[in-house]
PDB file of N, CA and C in Angstrom:
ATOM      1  N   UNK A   1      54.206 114.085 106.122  1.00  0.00           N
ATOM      2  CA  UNK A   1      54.912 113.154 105.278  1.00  0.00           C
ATOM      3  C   UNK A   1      56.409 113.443 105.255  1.00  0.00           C
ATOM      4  N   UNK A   2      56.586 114.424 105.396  1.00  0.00           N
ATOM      5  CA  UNK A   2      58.253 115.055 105.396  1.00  0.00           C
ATOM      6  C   UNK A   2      58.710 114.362 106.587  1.00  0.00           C
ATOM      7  N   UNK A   3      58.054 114.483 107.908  1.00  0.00           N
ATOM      8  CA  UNK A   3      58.802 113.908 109.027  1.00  0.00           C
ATOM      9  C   UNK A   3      59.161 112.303 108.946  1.00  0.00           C
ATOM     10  N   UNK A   4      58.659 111.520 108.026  1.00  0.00           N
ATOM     11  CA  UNK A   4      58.655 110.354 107.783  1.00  0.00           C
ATOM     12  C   UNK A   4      60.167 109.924 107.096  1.00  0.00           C
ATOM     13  N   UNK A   5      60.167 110.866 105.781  1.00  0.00           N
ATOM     14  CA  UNK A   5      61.293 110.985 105.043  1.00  0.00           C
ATOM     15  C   UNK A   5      62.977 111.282 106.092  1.00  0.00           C
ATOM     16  N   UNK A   6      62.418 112.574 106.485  1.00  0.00           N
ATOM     17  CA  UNK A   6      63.775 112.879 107.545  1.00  0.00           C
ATOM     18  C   UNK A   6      64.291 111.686 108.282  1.00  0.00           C
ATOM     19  N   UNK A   7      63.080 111.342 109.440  1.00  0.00           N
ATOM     20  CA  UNK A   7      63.208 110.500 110.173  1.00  0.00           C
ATOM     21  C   UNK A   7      63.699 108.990 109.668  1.00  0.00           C
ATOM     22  N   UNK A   8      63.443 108.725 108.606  1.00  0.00           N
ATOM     23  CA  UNK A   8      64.358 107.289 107.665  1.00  0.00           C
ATOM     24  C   UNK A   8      65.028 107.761 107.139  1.00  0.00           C
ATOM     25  N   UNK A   9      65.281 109.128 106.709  1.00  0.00           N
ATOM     26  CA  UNK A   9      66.853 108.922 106.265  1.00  0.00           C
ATOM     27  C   UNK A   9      68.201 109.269 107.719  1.00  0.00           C
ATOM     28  N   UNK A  10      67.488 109.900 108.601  1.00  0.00           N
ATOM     29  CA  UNK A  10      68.265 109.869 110.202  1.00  0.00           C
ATOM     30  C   UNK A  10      68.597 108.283 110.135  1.00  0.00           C
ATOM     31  N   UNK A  11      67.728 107.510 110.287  1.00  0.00           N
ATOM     32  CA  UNK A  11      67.799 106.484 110.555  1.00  0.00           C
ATOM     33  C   UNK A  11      68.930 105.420 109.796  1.00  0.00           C
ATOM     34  N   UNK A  12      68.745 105.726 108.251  1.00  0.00           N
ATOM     35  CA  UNK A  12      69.287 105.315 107.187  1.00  0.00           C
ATOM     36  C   UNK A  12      70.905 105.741 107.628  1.00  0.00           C
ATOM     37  N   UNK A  13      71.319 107.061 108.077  1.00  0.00           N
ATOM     38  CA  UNK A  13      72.355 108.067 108.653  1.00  0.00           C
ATOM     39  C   UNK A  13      72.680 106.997 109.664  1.00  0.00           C
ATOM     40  N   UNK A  14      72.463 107.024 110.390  1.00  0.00           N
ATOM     41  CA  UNK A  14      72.726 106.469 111.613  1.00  0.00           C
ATOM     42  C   UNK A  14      73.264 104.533 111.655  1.00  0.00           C
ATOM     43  N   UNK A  15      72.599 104.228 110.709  1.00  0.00           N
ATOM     44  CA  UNK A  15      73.171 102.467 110.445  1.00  0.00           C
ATOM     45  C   UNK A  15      74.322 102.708 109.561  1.00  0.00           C
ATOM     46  N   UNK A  16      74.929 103.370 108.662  1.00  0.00           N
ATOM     47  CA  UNK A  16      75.673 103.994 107.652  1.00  0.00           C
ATOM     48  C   UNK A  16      76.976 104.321 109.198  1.00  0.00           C
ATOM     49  N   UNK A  17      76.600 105.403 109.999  1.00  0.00           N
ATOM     50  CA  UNK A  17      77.629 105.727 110.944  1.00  0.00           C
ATOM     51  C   UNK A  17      78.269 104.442 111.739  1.00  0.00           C
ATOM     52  N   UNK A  18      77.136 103.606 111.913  1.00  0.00           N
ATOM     53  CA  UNK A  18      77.347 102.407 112.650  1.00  0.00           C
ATOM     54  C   UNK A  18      78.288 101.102 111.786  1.00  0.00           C
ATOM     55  N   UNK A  19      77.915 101.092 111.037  1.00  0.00           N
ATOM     56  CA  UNK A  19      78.953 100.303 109.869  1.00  0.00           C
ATOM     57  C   UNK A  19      80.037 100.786 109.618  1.00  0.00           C
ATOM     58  N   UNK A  20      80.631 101.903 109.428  1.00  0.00           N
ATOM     59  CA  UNK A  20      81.330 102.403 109.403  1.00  0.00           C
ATOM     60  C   UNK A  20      82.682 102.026 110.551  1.00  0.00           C
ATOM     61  N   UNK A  21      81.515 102.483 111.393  1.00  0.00           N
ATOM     62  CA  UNK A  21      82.599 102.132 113.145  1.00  0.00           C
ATOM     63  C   UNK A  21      82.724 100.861 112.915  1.00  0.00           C
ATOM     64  N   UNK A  22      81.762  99.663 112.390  1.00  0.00           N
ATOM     65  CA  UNK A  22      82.040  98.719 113.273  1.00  0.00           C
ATOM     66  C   UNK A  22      83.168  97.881 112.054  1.00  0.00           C
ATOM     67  N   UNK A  23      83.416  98.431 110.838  1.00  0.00           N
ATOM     68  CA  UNK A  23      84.384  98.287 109.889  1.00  0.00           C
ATOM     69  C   UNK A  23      85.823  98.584 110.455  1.00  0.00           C
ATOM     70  N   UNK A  24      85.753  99.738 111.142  1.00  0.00           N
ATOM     71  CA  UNK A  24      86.698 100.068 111.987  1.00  0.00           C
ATOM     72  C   UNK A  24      87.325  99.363 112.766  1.00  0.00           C
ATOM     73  N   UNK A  25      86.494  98.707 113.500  1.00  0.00           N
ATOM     74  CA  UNK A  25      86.956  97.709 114.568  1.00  0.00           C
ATOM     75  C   UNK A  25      87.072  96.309 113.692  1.00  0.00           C
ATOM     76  N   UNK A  26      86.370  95.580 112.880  1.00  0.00           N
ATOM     77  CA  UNK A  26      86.890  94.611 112.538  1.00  0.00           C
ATOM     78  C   UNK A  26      88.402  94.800 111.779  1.00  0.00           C
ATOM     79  N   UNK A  27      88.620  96.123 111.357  1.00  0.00           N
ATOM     80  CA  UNK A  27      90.643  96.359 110.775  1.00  0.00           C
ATOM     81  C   UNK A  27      90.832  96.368 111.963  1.00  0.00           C
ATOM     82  N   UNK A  28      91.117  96.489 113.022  1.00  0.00           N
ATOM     83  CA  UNK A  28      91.584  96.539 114.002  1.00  0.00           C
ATOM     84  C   UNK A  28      91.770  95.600 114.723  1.00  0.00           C
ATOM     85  N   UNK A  29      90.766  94.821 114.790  1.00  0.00           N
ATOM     86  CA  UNK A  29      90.893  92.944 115.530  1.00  0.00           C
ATOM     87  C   UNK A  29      91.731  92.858 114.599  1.00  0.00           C
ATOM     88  N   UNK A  30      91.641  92.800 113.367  1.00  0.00           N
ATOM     89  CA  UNK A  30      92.697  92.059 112.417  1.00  0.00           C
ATOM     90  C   UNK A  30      93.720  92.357 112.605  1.00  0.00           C
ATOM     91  N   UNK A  31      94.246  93.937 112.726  1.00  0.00           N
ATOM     92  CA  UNK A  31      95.703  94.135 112.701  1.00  0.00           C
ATOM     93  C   UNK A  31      96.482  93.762 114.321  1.00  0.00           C
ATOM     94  N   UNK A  32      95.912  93.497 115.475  1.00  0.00           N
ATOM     95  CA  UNK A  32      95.877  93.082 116.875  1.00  0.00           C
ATOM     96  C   UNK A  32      96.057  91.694 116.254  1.00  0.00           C
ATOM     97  N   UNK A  33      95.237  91.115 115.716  1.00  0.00           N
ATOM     98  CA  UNK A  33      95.866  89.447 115.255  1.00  0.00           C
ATOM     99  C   UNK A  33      97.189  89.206 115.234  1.00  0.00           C
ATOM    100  N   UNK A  34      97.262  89.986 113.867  1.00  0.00           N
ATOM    101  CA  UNK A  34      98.954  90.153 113.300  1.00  0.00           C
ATOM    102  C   UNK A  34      99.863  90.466 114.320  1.00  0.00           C
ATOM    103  N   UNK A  35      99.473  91.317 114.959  1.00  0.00           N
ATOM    104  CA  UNK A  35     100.881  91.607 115.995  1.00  0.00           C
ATOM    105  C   UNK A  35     101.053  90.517 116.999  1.00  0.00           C
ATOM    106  N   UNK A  36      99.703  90.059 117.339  1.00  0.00           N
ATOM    107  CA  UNK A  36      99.940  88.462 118.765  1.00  0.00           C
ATOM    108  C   UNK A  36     100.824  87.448 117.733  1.00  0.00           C
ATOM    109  N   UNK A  37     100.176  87.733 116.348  1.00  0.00           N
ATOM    110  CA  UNK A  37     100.897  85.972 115.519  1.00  0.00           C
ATOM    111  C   UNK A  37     102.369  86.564 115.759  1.00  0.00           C
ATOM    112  N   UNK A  38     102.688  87.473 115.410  1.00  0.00           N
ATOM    113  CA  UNK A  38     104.148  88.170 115.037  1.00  0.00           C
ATOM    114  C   UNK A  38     105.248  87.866 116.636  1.00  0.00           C
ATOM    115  N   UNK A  39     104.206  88.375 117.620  1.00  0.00           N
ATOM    116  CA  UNK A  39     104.893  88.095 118.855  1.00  0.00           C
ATOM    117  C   UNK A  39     105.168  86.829 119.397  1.00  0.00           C
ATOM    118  N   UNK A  40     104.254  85.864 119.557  1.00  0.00           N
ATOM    119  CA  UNK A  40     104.359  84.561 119.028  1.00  0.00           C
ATOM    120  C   UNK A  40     105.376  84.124 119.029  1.00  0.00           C
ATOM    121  N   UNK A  41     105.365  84.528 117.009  1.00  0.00           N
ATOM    122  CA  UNK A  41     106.786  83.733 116.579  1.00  0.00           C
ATOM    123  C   UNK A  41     108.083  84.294 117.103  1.00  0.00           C
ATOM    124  N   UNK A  42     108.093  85.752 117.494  1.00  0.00           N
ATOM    125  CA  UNK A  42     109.589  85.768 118.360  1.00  0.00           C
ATOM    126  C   UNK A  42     109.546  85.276 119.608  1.00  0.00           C
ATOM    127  N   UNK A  43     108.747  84.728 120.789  1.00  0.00           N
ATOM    128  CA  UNK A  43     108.918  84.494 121.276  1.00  0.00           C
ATOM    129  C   UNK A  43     108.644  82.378 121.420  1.00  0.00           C
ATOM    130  N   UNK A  44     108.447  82.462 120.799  1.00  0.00           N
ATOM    131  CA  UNK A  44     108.547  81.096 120.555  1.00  0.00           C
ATOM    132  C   UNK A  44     109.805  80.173 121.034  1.00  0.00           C
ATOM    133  N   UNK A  45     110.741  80.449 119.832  1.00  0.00           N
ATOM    134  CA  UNK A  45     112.302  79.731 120.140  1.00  0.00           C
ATOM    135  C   UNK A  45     112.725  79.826 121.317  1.00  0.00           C
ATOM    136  N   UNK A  46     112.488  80.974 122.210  1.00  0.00           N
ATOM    137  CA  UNK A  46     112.926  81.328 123.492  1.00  0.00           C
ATOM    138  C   UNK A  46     112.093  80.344 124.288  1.00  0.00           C
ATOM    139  N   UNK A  47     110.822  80.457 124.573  1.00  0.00           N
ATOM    140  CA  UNK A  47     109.814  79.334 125.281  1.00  0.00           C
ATOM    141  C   UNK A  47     110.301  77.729 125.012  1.00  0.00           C
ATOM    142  N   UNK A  48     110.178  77.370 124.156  1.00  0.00           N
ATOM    143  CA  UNK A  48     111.125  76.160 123.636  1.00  0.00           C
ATOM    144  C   UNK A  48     112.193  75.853 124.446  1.00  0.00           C
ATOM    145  N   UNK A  49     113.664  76.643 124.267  1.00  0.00           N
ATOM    146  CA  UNK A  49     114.654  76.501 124.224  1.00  0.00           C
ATOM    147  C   UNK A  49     114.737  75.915 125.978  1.00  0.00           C
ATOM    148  N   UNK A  50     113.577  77.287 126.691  1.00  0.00           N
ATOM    149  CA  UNK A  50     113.529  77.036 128.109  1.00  0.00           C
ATOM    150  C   UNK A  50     112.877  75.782 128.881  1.00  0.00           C
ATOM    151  N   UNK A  51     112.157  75.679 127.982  1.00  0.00           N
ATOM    152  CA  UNK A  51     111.043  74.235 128.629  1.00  0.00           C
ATOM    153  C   UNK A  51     111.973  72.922 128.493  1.00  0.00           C
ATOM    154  N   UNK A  52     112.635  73.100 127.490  1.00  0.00           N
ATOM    155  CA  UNK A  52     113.629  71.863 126.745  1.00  0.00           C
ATOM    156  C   UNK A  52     114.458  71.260 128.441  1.00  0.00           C
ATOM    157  N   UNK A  53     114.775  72.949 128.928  1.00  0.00           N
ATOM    158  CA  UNK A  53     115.915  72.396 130.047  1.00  0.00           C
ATOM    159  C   UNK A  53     114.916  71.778 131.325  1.00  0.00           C
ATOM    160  N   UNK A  54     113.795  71.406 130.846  1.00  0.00           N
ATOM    161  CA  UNK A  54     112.897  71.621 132.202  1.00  0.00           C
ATOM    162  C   UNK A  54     113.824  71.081 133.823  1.00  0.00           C
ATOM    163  N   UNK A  55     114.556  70.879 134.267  1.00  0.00           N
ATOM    164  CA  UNK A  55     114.930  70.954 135.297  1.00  0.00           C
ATOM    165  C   UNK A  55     115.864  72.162 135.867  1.00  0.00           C
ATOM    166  N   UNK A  56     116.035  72.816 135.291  1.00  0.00           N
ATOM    167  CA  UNK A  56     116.626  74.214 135.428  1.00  0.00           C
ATOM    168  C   UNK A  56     115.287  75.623 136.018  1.00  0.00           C
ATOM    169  N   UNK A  57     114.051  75.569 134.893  1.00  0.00           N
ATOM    170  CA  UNK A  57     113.299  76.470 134.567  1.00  0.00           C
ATOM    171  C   UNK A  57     112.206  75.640 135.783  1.00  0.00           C
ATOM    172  N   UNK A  58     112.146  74.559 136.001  1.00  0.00           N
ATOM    173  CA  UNK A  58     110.236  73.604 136.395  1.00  0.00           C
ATOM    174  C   UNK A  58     110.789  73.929 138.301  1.00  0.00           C
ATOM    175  N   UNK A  59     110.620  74.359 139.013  1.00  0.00           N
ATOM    176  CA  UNK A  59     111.698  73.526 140.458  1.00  0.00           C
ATOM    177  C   UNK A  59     110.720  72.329 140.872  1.00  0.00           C
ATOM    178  N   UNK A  60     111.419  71.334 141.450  1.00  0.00           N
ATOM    179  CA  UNK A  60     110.665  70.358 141.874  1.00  0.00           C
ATOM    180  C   UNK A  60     109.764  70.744 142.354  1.00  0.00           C
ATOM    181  N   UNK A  61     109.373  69.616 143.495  1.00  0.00           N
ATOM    182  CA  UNK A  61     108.359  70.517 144.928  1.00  0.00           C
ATOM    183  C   UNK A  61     108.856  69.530 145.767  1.00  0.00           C
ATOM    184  N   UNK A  62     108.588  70.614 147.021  1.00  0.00           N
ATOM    185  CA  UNK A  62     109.318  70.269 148.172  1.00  0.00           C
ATOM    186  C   UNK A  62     109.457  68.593 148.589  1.00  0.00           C
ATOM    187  N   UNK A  63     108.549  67.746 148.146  1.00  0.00           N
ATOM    188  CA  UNK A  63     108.244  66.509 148.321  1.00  0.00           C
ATOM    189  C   UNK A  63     108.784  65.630 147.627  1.00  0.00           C
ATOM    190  N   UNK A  64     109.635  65.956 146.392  1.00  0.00           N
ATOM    191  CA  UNK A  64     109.985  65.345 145.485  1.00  0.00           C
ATOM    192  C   UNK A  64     111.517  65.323 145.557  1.00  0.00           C
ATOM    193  N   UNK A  65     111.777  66.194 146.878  1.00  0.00           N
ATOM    194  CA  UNK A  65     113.399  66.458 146.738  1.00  0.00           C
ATOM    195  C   UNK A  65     114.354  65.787 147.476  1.00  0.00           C
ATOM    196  N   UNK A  66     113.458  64.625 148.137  1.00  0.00           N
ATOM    197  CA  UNK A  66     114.249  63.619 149.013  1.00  0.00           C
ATOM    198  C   UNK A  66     115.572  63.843 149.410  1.00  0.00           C
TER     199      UNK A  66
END
């Protein structure tokens, strides 16, 4: 009867370790969020500013350059 006890609370141990980690990783997707939104927005105005000129940044193609 003892090996029963051990063996569910190992078990009990072991989903406890696993939650733990996987708490871990969901702060972590989250804070990886924050930094893509963050990068994003600085790079944003720049992407913009460049597409705006599109004939500077796009080059034609060779076929289009009569």
């Amino acid at each position: 009867m003892t090996w029963i006890y051990l063996s569910a609370g190992l078990g009990v141990a072991g989903l406890i370790v696993l939650a733990v980690a996987g708490a871990r990783v969901v702060a972590a997707a989250r804070s990886l969020n924050a930094e893509i939104v963050a990068a994003k927005a600085q790079l944003e105005p720049g992407r913009a500013r460049l597409t705006a000129r599109g004939d500077e940044t796009t080059p034609r193609a060779a076929y289009d350059r009569g």
